[in-house]
N, C-alpha and C. Protein backbone atom coordinates (compact mmCIF):
# COMPACT_ATOMS: atom_id res chain seq x y z
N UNK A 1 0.84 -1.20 0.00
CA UNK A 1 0.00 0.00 0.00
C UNK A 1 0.87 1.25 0.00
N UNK A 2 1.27 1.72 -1.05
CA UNK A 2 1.93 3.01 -1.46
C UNK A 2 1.29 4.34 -0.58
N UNK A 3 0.25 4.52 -0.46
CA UNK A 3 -0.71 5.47 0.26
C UNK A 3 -0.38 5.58 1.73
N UNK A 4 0.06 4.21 2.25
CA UNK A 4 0.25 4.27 3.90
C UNK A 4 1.72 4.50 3.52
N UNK A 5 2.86 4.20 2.95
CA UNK A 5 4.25 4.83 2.81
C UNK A 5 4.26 6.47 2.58
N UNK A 6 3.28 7.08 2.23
CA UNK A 6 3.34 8.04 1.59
C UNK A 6 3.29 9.01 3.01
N UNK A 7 2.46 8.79 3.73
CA UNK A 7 2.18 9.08 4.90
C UNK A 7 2.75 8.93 5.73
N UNK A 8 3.44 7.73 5.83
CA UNK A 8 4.78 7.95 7.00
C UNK A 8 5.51 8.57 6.60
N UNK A 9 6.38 9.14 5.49
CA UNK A 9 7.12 10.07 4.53
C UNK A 9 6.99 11.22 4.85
N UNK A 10 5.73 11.97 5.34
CA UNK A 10 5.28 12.99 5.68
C UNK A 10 6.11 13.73 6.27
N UNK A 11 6.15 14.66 5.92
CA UNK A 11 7.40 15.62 6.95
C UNK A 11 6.46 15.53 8.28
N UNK A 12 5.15 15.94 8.77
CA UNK A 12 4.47 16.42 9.27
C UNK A 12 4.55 14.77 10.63
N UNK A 13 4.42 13.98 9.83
CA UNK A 13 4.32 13.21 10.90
C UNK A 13 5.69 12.72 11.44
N UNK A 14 6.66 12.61 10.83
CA UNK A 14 8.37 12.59 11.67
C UNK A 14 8.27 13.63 12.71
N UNK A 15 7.82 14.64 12.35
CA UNK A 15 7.85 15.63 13.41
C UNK A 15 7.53 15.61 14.91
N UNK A 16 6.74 14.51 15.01
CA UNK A 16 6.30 14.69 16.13
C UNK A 16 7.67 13.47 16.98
N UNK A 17 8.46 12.96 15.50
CA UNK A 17 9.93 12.17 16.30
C UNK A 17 10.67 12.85 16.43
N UNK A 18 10.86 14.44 16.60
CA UNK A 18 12.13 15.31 16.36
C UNK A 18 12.52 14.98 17.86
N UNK A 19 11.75 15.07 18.89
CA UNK A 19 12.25 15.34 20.27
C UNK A 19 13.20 14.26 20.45
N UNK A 20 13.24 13.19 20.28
CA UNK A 20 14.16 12.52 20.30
C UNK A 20 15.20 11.83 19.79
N UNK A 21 14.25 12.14 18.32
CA UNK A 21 15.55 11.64 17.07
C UNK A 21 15.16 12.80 16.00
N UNK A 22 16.00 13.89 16.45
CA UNK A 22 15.83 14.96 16.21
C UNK A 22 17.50 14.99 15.02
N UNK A 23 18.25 14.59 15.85
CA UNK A 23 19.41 14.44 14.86
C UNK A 23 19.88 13.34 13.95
N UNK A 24 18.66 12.14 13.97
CA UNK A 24 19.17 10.61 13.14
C UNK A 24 17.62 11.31 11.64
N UNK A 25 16.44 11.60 12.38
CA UNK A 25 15.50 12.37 11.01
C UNK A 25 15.40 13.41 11.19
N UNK A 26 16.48 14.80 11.35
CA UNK A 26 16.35 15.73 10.92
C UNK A 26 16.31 16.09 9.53
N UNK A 27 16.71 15.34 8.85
CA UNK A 27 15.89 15.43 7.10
C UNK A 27 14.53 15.34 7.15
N UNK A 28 14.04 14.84 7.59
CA UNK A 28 12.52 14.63 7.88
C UNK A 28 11.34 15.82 8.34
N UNK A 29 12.45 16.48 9.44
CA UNK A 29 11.75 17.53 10.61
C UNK A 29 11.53 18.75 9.80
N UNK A 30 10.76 19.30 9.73
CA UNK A 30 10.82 20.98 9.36
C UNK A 30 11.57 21.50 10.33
N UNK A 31 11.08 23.43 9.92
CA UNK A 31 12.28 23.99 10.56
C UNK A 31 11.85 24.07 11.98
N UNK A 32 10.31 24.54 12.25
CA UNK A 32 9.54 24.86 13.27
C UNK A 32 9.26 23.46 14.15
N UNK A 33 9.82 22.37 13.69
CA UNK A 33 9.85 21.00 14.29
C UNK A 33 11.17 20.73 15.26
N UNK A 34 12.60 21.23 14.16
CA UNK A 34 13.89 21.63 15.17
C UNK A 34 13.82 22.63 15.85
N UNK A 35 12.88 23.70 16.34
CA UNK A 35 13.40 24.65 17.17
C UNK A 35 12.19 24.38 18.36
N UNK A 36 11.49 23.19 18.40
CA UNK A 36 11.00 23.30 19.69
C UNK A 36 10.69 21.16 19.57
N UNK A 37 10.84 20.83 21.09
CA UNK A 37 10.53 19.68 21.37
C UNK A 37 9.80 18.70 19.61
N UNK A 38 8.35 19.60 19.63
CA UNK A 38 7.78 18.30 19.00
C UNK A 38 6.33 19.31 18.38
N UNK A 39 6.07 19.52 17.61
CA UNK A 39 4.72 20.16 17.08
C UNK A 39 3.77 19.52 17.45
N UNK A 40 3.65 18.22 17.83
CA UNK A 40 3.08 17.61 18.53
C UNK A 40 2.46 17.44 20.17
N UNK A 41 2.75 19.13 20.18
CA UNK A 41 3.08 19.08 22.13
C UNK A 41 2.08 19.25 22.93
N UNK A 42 0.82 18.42 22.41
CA UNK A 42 0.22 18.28 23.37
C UNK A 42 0.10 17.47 24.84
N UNK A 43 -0.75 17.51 25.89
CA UNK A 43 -0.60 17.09 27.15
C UNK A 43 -1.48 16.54 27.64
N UNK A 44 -1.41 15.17 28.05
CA UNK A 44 -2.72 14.28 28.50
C UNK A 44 -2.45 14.24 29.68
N UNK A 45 -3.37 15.24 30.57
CA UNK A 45 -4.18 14.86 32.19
C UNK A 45 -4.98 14.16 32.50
């Protein structure tokens, strides 16, 4: 399924791996993805 590769490919969704593999897929990350944790930063209470 080419469609689900396409989507992990996503810049948008690596992003939310920058916080920790921020320097192995920083090809991946946008810019606003390297200058904070994770665009992803939400918080479950």
């Amino acid at each position: 399924m080419s469609s689900d590769e396409e989507f992990w490919h996503e810049k948008n969704v690596y992003c939310k791996y920058c916080g920790s593999k921020l320097t192995q897929n920083q090809k991946y990350c946008s810019e606003e993805c390297q200058q904070k944790d994770s665009v992803w930063d939400w918080t479950d209470d």
